[in-house]
C-alpha atoms as a PDB file:
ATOM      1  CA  UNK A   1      13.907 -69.619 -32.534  1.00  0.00           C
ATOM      2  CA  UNK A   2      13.564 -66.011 -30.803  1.00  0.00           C
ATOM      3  CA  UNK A   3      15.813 -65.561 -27.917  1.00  0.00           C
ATOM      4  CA  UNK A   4      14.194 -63.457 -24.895  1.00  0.00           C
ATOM      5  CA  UNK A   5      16.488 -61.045 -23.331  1.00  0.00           C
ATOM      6  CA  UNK A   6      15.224 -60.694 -19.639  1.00  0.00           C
ATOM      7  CA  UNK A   7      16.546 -57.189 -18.221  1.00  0.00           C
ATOM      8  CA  UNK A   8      16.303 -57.303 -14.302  1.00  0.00           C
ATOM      9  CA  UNK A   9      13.914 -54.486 -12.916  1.00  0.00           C
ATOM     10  CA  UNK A  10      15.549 -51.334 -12.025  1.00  0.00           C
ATOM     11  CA  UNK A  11      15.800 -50.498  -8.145  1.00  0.00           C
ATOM     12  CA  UNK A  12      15.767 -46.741  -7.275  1.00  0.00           C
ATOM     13  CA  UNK A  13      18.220 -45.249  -5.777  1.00  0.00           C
ATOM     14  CA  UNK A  14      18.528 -44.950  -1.987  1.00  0.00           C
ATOM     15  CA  UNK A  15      17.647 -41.222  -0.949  1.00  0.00           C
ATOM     16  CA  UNK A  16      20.826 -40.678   0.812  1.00  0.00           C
ATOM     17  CA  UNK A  17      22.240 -41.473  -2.662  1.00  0.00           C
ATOM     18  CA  UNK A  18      20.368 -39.047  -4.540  1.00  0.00           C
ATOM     19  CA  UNK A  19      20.864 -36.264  -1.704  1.00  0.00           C
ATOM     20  CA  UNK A  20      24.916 -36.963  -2.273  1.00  0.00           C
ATOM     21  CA  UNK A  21      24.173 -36.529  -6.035  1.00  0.00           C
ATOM     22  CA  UNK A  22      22.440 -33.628  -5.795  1.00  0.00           C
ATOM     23  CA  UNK A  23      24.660 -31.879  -2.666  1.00  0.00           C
ATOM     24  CA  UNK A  24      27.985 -32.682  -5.026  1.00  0.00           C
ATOM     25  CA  UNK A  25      26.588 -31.145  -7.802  1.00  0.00           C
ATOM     26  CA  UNK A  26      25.418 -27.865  -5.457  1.00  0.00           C
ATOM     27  CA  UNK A  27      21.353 -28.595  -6.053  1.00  0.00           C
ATOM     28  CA  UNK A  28      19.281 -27.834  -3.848  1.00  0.00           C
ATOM     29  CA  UNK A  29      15.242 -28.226  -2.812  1.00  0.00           C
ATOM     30  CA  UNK A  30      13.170 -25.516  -5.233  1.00  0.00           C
ATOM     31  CA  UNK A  31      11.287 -23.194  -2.576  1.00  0.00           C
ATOM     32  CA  UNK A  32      13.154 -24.932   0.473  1.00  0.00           C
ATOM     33  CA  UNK A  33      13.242 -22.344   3.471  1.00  0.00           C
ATOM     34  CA  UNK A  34      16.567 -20.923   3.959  1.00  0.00           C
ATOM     35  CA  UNK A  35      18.017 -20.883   7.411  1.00  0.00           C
ATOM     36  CA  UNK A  36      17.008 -17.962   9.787  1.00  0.00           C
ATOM     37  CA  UNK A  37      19.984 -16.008   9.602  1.00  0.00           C
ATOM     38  CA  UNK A  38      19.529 -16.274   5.593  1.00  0.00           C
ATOM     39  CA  UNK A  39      16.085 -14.888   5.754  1.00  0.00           C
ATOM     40  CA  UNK A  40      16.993 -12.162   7.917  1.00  0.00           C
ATOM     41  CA  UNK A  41      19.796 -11.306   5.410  1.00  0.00           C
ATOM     42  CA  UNK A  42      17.502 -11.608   1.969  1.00  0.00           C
ATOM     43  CA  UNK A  43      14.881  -9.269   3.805  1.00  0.00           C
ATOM     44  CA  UNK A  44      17.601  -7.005   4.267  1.00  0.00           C
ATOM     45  CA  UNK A  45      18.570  -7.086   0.677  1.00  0.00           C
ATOM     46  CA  UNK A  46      15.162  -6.365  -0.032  1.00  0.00           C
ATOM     47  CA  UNK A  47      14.484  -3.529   2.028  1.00  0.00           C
ATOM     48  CA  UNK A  48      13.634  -1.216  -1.331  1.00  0.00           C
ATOM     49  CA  UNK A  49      11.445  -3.489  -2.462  1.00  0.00           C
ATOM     50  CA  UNK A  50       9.452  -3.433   0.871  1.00  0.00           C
ATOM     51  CA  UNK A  51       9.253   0.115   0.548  1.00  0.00           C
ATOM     52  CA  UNK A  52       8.294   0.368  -2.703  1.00  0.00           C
ATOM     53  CA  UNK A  53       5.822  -1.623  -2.234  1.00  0.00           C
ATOM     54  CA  UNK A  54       4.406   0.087   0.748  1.00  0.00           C
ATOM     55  CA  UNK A  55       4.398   3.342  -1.155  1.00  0.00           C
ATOM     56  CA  UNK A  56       2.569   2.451  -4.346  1.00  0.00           C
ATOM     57  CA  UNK A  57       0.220   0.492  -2.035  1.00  0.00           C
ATOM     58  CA  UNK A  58      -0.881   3.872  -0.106  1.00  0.00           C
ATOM     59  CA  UNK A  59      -0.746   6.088  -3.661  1.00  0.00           C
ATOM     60  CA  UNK A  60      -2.913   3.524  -5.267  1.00  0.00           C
ATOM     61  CA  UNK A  61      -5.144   2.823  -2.273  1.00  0.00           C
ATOM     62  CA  UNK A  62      -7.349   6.107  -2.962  1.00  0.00           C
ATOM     63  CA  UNK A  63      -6.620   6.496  -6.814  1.00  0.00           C
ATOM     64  CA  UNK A  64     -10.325   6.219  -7.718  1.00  0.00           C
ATOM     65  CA  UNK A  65     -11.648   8.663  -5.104  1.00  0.00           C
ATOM     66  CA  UNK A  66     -12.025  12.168  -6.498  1.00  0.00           C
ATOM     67  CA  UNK A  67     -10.500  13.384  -3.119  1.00  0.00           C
ATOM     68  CA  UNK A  68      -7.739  10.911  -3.404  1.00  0.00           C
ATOM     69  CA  UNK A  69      -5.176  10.787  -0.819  1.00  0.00           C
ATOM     70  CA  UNK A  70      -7.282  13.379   1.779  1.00  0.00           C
ATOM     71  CA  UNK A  71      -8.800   9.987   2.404  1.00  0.00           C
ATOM     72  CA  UNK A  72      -6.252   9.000   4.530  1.00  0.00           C
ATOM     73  CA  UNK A  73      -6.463  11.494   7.208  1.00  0.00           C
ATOM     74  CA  UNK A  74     -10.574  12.193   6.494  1.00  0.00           C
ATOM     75  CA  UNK A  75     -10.709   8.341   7.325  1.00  0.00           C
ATOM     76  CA  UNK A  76      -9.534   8.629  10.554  1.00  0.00           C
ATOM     77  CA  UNK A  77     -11.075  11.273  11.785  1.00  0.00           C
ATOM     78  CA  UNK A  78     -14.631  10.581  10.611  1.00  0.00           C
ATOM     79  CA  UNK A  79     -14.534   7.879  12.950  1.00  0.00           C
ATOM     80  CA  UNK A  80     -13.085  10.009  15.679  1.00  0.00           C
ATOM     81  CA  UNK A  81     -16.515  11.918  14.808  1.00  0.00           C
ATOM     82  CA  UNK A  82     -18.961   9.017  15.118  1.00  0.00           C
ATOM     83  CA  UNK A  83     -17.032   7.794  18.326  1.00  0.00           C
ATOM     84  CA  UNK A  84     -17.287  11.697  19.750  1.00  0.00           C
ATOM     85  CA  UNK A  85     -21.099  11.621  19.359  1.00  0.00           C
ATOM     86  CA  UNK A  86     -21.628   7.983  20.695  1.00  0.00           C
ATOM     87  CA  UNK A  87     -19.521   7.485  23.157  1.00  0.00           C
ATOM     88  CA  UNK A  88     -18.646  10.895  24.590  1.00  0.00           C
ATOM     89  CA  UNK A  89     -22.083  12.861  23.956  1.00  0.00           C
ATOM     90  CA  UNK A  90     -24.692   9.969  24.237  1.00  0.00           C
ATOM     91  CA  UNK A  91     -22.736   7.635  26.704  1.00  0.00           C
ATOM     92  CA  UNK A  92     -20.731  10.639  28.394  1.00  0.00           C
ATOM     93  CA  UNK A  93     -17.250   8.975  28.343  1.00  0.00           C
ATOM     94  CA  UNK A  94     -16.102  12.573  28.386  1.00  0.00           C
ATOM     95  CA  UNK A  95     -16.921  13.405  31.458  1.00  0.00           C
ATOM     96  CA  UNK A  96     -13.929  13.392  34.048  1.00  0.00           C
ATOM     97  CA  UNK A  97     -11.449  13.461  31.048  1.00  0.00           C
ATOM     98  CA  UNK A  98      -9.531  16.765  30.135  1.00  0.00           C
ATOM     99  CA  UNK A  99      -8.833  17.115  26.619  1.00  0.00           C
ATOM    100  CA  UNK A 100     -11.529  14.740  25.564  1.00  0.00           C
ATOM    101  CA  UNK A 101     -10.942  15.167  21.884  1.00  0.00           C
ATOM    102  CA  UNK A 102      -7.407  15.073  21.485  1.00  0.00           C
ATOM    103  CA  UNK A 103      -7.842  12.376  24.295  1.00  0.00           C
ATOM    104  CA  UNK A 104     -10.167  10.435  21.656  1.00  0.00           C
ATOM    105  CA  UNK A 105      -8.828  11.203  18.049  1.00  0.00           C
ATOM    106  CA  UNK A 106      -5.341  10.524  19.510  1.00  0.00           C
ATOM    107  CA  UNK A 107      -6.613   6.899  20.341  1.00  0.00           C
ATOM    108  CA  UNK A 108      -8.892   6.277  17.440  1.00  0.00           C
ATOM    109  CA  UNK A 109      -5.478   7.076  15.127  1.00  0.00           C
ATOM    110  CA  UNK A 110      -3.148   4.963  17.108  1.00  0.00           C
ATOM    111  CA  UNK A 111      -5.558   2.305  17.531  1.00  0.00           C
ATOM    112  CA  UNK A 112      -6.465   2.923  13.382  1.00  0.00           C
ATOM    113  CA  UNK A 113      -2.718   1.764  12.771  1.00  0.00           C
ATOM    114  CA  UNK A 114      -2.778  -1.817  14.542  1.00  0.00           C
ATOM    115  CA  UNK A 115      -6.035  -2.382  13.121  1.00  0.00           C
ATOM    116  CA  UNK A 116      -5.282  -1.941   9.698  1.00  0.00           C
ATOM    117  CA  UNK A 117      -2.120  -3.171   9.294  1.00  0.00           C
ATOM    118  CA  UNK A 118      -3.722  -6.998  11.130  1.00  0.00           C
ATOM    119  CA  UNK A 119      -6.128  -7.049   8.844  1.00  0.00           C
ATOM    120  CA  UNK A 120      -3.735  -5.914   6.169  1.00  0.00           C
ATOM    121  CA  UNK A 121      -1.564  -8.756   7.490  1.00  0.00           C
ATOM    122  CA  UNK A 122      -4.404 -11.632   7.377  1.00  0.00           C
ATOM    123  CA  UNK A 123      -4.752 -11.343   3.480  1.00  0.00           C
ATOM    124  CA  UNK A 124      -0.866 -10.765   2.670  1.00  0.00           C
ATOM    125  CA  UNK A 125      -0.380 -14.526   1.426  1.00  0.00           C
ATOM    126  CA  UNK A 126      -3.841 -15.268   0.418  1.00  0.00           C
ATOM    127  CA  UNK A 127      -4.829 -12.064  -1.436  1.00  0.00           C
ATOM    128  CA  UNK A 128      -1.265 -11.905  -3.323  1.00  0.00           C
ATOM    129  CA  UNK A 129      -1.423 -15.271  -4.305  1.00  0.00           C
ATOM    130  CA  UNK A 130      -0.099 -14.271  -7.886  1.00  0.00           C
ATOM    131  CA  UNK A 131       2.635 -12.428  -6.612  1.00  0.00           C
ATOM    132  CA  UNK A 132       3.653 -14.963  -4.411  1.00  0.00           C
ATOM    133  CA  UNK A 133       3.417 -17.748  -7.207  1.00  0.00           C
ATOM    134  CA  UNK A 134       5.534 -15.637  -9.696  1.00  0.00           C
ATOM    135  CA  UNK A 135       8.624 -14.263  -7.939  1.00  0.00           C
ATOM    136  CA  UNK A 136      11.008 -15.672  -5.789  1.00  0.00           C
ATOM    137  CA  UNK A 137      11.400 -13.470  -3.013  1.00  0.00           C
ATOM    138  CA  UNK A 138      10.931 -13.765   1.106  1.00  0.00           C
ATOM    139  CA  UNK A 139       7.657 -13.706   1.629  1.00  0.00           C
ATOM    140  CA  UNK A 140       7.786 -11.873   5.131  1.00  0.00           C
ATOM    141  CA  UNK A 141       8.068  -9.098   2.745  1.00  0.00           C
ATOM    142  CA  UNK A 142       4.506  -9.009   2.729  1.00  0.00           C
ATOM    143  CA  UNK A 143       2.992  -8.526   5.882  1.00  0.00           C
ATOM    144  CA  UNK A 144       5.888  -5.890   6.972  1.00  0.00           C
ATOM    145  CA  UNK A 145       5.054  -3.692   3.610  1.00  0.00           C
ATOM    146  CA  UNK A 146       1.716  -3.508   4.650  1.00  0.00           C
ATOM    147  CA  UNK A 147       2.091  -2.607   8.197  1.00  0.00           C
ATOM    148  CA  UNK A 148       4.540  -0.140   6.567  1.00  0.00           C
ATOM    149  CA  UNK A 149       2.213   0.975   4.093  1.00  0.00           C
ATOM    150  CA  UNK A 150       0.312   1.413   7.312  1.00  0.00           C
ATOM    151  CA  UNK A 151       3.014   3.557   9.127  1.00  0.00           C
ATOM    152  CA  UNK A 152       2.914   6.026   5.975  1.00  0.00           C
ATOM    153  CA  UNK A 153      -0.486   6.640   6.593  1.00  0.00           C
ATOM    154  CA  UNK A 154      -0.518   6.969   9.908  1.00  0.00           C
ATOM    155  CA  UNK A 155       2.074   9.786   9.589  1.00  0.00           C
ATOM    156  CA  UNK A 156      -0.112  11.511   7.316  1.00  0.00           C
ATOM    157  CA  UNK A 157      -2.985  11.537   9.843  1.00  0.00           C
ATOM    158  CA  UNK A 158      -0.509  12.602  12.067  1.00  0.00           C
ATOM    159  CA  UNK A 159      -0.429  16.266  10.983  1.00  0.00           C
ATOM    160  CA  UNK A 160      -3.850  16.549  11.178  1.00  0.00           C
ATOM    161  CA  UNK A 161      -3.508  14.917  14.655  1.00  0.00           C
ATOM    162  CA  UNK A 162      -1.050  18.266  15.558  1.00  0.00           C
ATOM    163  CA  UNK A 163      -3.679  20.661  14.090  1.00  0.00           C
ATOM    164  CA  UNK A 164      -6.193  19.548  16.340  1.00  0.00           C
ATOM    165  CA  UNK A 165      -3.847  19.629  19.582  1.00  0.00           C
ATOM    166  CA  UNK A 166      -3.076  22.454  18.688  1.00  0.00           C
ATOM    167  CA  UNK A 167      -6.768  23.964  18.038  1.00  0.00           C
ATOM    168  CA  UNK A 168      -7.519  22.835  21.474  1.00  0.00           C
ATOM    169  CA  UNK A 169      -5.251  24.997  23.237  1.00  0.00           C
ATOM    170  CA  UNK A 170      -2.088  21.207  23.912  1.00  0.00           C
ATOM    171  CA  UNK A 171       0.658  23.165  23.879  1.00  0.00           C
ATOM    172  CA  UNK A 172       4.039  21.691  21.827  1.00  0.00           C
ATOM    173  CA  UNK A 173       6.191  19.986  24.761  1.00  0.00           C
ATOM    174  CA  UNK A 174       9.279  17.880  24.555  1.00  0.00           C
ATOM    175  CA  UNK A 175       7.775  15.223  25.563  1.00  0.00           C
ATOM    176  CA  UNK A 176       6.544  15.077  21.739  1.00  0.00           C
ATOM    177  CA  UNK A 177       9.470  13.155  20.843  1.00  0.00           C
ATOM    178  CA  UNK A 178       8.585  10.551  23.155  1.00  0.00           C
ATOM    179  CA  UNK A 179       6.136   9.661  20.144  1.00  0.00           C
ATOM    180  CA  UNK A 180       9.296   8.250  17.784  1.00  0.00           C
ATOM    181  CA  UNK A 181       9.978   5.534  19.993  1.00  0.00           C
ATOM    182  CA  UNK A 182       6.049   4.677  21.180  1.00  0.00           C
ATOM    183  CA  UNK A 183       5.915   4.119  17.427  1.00  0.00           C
ATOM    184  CA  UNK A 184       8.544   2.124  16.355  1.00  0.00           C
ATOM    185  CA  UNK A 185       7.540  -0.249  19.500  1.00  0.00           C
ATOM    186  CA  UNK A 186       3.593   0.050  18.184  1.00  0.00           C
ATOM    187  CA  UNK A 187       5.463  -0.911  14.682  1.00  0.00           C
ATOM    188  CA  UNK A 188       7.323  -3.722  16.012  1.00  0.00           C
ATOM    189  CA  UNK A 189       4.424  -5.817  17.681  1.00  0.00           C
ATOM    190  CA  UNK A 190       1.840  -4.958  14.275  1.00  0.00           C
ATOM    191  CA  UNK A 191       4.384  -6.401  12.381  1.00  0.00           C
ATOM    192  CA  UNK A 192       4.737  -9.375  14.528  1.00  0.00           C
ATOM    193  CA  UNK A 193       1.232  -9.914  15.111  1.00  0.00           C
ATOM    194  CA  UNK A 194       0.252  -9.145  11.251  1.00  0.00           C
ATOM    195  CA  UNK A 195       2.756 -12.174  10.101  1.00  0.00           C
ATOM    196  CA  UNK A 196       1.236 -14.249  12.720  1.00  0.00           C
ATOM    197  CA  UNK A 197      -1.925 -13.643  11.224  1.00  0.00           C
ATOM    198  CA  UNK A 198      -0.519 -13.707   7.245  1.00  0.00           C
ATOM    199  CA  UNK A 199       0.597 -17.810   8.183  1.00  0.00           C
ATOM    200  CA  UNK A 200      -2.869 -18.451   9.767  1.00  0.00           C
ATOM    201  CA  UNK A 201      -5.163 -16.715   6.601  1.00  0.00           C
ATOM    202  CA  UNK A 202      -2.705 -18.482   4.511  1.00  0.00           C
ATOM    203  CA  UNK A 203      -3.921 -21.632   5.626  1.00  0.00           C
ATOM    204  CA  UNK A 204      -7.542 -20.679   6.447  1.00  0.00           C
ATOM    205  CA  UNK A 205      -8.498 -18.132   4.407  1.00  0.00           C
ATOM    206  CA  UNK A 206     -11.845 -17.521   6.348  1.00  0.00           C
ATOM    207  CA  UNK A 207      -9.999 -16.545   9.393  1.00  0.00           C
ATOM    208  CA  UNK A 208      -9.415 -13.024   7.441  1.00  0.00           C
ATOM    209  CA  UNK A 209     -13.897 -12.773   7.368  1.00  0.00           C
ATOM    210  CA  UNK A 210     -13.722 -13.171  11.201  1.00  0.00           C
ATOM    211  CA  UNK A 211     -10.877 -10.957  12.082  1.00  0.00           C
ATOM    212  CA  UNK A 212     -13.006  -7.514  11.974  1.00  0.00           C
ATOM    213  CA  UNK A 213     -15.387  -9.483  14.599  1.00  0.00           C
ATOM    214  CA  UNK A 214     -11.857  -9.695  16.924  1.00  0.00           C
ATOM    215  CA  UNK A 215     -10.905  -6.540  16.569  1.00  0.00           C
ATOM    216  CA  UNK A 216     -13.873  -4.284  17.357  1.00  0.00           C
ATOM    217  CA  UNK A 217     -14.338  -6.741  20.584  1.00  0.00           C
ATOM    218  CA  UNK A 218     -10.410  -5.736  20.989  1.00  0.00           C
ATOM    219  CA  UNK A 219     -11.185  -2.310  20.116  1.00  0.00           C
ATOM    220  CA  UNK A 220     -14.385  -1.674  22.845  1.00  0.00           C
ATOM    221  CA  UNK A 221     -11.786  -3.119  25.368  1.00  0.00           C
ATOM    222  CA  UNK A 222      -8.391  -0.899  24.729  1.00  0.00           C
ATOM    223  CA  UNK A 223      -9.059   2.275  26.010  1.00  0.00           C
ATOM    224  CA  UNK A 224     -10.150   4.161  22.691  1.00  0.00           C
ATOM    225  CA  UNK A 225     -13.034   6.217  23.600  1.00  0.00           C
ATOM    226  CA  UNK A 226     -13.041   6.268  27.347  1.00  0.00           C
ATOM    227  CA  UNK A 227     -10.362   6.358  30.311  1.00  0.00           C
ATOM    228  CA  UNK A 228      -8.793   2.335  31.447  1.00  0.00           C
ATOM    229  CA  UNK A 229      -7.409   5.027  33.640  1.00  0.00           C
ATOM    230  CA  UNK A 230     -10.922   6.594  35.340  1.00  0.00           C
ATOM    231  CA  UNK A 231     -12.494   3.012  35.320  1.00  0.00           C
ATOM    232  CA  UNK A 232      -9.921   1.005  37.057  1.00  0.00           C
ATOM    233  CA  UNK A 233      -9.999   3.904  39.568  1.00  0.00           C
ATOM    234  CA  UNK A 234     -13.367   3.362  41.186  1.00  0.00           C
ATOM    235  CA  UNK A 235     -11.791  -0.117  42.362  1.00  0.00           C
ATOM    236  CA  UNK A 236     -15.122  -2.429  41.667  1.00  0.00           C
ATOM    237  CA  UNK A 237     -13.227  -4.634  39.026  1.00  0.00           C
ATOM    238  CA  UNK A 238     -11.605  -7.622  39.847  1.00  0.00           C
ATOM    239  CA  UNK A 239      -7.725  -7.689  40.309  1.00  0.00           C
ATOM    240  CA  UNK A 240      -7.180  -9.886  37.130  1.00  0.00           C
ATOM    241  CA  UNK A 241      -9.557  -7.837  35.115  1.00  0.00           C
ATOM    242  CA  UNK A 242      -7.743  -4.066  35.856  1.00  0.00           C
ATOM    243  CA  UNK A 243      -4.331  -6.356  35.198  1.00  0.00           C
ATOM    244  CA  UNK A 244      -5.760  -7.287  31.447  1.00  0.00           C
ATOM    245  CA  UNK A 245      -6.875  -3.848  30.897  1.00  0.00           C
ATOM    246  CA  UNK A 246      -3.947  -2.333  31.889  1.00  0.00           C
ATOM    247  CA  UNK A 247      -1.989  -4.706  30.027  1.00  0.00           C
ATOM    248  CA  UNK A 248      -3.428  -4.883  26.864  1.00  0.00           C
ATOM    249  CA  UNK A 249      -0.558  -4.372  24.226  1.00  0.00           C
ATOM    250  CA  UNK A 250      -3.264  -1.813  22.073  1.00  0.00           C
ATOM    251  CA  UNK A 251      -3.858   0.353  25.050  1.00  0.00           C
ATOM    252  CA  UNK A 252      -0.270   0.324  25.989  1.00  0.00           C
ATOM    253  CA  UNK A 253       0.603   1.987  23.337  1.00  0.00           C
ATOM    254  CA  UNK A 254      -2.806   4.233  22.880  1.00  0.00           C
ATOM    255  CA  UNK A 255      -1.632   5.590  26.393  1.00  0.00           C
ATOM    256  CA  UNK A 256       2.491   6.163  25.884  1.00  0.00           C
ATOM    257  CA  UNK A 257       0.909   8.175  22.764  1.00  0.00           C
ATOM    258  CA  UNK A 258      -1.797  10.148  24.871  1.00  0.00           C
ATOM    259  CA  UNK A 259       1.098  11.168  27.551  1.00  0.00           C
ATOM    260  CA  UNK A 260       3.604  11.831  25.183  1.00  0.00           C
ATOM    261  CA  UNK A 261       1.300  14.520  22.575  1.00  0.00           C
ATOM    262  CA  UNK A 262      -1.368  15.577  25.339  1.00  0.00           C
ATOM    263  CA  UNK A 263       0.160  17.527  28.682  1.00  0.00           C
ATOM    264  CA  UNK A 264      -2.935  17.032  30.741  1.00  0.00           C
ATOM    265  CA  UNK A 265      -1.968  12.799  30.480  1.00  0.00           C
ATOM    266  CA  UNK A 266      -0.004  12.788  33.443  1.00  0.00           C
ATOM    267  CA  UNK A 267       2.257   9.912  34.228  1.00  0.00           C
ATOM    268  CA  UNK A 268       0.064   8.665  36.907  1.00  0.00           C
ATOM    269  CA  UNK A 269      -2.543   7.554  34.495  1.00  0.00           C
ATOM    270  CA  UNK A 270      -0.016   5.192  32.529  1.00  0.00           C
ATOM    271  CA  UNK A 271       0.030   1.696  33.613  1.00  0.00           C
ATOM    272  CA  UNK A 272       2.977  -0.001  35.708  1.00  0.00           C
ATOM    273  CA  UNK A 273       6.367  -0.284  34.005  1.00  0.00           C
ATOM    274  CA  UNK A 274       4.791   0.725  30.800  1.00  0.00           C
ATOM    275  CA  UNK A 275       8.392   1.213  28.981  1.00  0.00           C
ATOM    276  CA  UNK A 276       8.618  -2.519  29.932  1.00  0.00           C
ATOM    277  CA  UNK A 277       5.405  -3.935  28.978  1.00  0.00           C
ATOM    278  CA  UNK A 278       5.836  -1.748  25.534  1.00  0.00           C
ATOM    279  CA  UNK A 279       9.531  -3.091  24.612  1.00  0.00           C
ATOM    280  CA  UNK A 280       8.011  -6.879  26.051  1.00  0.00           C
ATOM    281  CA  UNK A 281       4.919  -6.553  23.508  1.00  0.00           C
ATOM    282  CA  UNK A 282       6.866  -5.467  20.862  1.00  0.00           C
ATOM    283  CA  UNK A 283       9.816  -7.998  21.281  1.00  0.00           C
ATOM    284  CA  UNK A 284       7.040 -11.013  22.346  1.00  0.00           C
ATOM    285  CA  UNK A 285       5.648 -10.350  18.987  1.00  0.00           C
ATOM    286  CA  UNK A 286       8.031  -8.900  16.477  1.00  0.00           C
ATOM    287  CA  UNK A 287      10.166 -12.191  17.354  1.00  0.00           C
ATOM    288  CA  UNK A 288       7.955 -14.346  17.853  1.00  0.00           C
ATOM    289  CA  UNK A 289       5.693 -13.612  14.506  1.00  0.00           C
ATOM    290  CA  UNK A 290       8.686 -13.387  12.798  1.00  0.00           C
ATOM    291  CA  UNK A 291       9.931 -16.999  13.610  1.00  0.00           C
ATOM    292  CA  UNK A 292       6.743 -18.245  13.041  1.00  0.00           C
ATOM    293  CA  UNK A 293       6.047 -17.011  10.093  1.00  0.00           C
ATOM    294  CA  UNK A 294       9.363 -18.485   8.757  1.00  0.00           C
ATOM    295  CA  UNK A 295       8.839 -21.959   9.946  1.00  0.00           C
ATOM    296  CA  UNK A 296       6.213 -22.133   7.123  1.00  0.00           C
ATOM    297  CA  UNK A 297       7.904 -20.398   4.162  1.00  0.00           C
ATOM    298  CA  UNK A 298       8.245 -22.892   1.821  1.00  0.00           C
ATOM    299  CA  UNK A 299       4.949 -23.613   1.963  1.00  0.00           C
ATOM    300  CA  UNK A 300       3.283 -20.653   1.057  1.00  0.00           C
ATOM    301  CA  UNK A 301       1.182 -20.114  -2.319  1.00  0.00           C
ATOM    302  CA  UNK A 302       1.543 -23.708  -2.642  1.00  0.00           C
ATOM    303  CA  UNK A 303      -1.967 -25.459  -3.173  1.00  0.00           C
END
């Protein structure tokens, strides 16, 4: 006669027990986010990385264009040339404004530099999917290379910015170094905003096929190719609507560069307390993008 062993079922473990387990044996949660002040430090100890990766970026951007890297200022200032005869011959935005093209090519450039590195920003997760899959790294990394990558360029346009102050009779001033710290605050908020945007067109990629929509709207309202300064002057707006124009982050920073490179930008055409609404913008969204970005790193490149 066959004897039947009966083995009772198996219960699992309680969780708590299996998070002991795992906590004695120092395990830890594959791809977990890391606290904030850990994040902060692994960026940090990636800093060469993030550069690196910014420069090849920008050398490799152009590599297949027989004028290769003269792209990067001819870019620029093509569009400076389009926005010239549009806006300033055939709409006669430069009326009333001295220095017209300095005026404009300074703001097309400046305003170049947040655009790009937001829509640089929107595709960081979901166009580097491999890269993201691969290594093991912070992936913050991403969206501040390419608004560095960004920067780089922007410097480069930058000395053909100086030619044509120069060519137009803008004499080199002191107030020139006022541009260092307009930057790094212009830096500050486009990476803020651009990580913002990198956690949103991770999850919905088709958010990065609208973003060029946003931004010319954004664009036509930031001061580019005409004067917030002339058109708020002839006092037929309403109070909220010269208070948005005049606070708009982009044109905040379009203007601190305008009256620090061109010396007939007097003070009196920058906006109230612009220092302060500069450093706000840039802390608002530096911080801010930054923490929100990391609230959602564990679950990026994951399907």
């Amino acid at each position: 006669m066959s004897q039947v062993l009966h083995t009772p079922p198996s219960t699992p473990a309680p969780a708590g027990d299996l998070a002991a387990l795992a906590a004695r044996h120092g395990l830890s949660v594959s791809g977990a986010r890391p606290t904030l002040r850990e994040y902060v430090s692994q960026l940090w100890a990636r800093r060469h990385f993030i550069t690196a990766f910014a420069t090849a970026k920008l050398t490799a951007q152009y590599s297949q264009a027989k004028l290769g890297q003269l792209w990067q200022v001819m870019n620029p200032l093509l569009n400076a040339a389009v926005y010239y005869f549009i806006f300033g011959v055939l709409l006669g935005t430069k009326h009333g404004v001295p220095d017209y093209i300095p005026f404009l090519v300074t703001g097309v450039f400046i305003w170049t530099f947040t655009q790009s590195s937001i829509l640089a920003g929107t595709r960081a997760i979901s166009g580097n999917l491999g890269l993201v899959r691969a290594l093991h790294f912070p992936r913050a990394a991403l969206p501040i290379s390419f608004c560095l990558q960004q920067l780089q360029q922007l410097l480069f346009s930058m000395a053909a910015l100086i030619v044509i102050l120069l060519c137009f009779g803008v004499p080199v001033a002191a107030s020139w170094l006022l541009a260092v710290p307009a930057l790094v605050l212009q830096f500050t908020f486009n990476a803020g905003v651009s990580m913002i945007m990198a956690r949103m067109g991770a999850k919905t990629p088709d958010i990065a096929q609208l973003m060029p929509f946003i931004l010319r709207t954004w664009m036509y309202v930031s001061g580019v190719m005409w004067s917030i300064d002339k058109l708020t002057a002839k006092d037929h707006l309403p109070h909220l609507v010269t208070i948005a124009l005049e606070s708009n982050p982009a044109a905040v920073y379009i203007d601190l560069m305008r009256y620090a490179l061109i010396d007939s930008f007097h003070a009196h055409q920058l906006p109230p307390h612009v220092w302060a609404a500069a450093t706000g913008w840039a802390l608002i969204a530096g911080v801010g993008g930054f923490i929100y970005f990391w609230k959602a790193e564990e679950t990026y490149g994951r399907g």
